[in-house]
Protein backbone atom coordinates (compact mmCIF):
# COMPACT_ATOMS: atom_id res chain seq x y z
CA UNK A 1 60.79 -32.21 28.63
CA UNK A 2 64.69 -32.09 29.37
CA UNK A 3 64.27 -28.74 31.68
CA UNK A 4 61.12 -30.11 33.52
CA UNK A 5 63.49 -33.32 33.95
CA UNK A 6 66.73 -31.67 35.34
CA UNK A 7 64.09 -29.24 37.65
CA UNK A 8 62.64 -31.90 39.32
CA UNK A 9 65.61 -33.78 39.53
CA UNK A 10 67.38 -30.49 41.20
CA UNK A 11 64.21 -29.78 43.15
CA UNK A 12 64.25 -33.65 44.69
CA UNK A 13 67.88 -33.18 45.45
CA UNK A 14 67.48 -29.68 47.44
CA UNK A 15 64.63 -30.78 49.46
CA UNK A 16 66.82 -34.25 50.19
CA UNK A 17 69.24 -32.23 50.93
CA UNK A 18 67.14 -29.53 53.46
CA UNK A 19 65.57 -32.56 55.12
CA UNK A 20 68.53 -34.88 56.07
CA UNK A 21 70.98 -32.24 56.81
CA UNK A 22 71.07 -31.39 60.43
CA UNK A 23 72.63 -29.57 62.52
CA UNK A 24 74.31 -30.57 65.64
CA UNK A 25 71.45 -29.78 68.86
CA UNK A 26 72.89 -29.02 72.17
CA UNK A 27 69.57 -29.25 74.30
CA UNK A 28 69.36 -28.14 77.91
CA UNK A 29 67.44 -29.30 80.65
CA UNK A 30 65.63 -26.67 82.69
CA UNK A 31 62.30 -26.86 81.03
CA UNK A 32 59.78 -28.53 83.54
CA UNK A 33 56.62 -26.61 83.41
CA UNK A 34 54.20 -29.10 82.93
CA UNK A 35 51.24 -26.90 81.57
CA UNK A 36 53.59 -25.58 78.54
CA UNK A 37 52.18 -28.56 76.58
CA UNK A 38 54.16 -27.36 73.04
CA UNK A 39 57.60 -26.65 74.89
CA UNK A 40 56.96 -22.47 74.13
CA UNK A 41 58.32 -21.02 76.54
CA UNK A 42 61.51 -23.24 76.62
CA UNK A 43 62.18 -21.08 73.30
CA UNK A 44 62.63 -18.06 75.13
CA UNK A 45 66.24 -18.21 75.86
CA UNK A 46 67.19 -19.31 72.12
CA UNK A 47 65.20 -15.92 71.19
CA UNK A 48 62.39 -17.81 68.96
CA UNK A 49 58.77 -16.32 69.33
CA UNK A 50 56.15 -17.18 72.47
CA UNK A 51 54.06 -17.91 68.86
CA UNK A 52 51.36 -20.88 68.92
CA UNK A 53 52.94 -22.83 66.12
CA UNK A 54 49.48 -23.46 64.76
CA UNK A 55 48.93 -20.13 64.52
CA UNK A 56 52.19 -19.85 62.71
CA UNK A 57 50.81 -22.27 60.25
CA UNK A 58 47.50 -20.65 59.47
CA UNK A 59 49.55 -17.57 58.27
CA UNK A 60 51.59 -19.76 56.35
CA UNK A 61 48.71 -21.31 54.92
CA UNK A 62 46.86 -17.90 54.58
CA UNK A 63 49.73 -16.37 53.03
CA UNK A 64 50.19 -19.28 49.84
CA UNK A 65 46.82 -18.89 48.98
CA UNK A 66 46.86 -14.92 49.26
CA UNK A 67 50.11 -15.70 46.87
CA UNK A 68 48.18 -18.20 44.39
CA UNK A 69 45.35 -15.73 44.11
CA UNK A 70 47.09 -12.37 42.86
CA UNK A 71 49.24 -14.95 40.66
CA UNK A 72 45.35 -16.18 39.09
CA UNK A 73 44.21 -12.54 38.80
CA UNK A 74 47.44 -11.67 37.13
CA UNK A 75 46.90 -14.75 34.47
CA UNK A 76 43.38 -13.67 34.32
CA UNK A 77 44.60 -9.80 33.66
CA UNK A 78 47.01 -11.34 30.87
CA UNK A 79 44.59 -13.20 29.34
CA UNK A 80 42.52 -10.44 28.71
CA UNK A 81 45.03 -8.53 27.38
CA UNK A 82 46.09 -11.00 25.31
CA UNK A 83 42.14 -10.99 23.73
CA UNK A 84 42.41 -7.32 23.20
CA UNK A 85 45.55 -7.44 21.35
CA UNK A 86 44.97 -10.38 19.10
CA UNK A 87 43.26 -8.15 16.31
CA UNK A 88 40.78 -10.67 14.95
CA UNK A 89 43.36 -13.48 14.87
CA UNK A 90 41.14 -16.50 16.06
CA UNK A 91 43.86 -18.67 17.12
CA UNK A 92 44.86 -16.40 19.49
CA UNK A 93 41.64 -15.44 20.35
CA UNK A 94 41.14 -19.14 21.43
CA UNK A 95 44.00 -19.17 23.17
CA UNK A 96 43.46 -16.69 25.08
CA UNK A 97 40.18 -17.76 25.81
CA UNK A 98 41.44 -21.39 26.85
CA UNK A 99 43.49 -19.51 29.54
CA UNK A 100 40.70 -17.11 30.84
CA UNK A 101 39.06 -20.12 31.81
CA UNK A 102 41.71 -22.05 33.39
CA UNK A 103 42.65 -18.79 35.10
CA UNK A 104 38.71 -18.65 36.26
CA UNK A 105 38.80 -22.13 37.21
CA UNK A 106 41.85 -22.20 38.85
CA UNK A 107 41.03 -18.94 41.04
CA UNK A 108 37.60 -20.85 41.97
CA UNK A 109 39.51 -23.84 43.13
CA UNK A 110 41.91 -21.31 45.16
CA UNK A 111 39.05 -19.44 46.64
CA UNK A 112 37.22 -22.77 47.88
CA UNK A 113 40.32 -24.11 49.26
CA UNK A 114 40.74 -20.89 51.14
CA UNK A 115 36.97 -21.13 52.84
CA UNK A 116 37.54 -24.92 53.50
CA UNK A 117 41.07 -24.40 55.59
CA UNK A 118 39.54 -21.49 56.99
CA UNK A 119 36.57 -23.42 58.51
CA UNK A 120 38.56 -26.05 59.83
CA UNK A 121 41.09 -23.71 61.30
CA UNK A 122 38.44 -21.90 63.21
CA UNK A 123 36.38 -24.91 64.04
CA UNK A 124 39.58 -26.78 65.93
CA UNK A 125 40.20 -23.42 67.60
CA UNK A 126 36.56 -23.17 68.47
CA UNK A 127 36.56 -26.11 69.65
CA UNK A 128 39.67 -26.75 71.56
CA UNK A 129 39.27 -23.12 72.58
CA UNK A 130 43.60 -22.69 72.62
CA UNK A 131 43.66 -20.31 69.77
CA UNK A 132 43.71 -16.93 71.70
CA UNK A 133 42.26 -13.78 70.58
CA UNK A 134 44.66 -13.14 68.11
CA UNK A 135 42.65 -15.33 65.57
């Protein structure tokens, strides 16, 4: 209970510390196309991407579930070798049961949430039609 108190307490502090620390912005005028709705191309010249942020999001998004789900199969994979290596012992063969099911559970939960943000995603870019063919 002490560790999961000091990590939150250090976690708190670092994003505290990520959001409220800035750095000093010199911006510069020159940026007047009125059709560049998101300010994209007035990027260029500090060398960030021509990138649709929203696109930038949905693989952001796309990439934290990809993570959450090898990080399921891997629990899932430990599980069951912790069932094939517990040699009759029933405590750890409930164990390792409990976890095969939260693992199962868990990866459910991750693939559902993947198929929901998915839909949306390509709903608002059918819709609005401002995704590109990249997506």
């Amino acid at each position: 209970m002490k560790y999961l108190k000091i990590f939150l307490l250090s976690l708190v502090v670092l994003i505290g510390v990520c959001v409220t620390y800035g750095a000093v912005v010199y911006a510069q005028g020159g940026c007047t196309d009125p059709n560049d709705i998101l300010g994209i191309d007035c990027g260029q010249a500090t060398g960030l991407t021509a990138e649709d942020p929203r696109i930038l999001t949905v693989r952001i998004i796309n990439f934290a579930l990809t993570f959450l789900g090898i990080i399921g199969v891997c629990i899932v994979l430990y599980a069951g070798f912790k069932w094939m290596t517990a040699g009759g012992n029933d405590d750890q063969v409930g164990e390792a049961k409990k976890m095969l099911i939260s693992a199962v559970i868990g990866l459910i939960i991750i693939m559902v949430s993947y198929a929901v943000t998915s839909y949306i995603i390509w709903a608002l870019c059918d819709t609005t039609g401002s995704c590109g063919p990249t997506f």
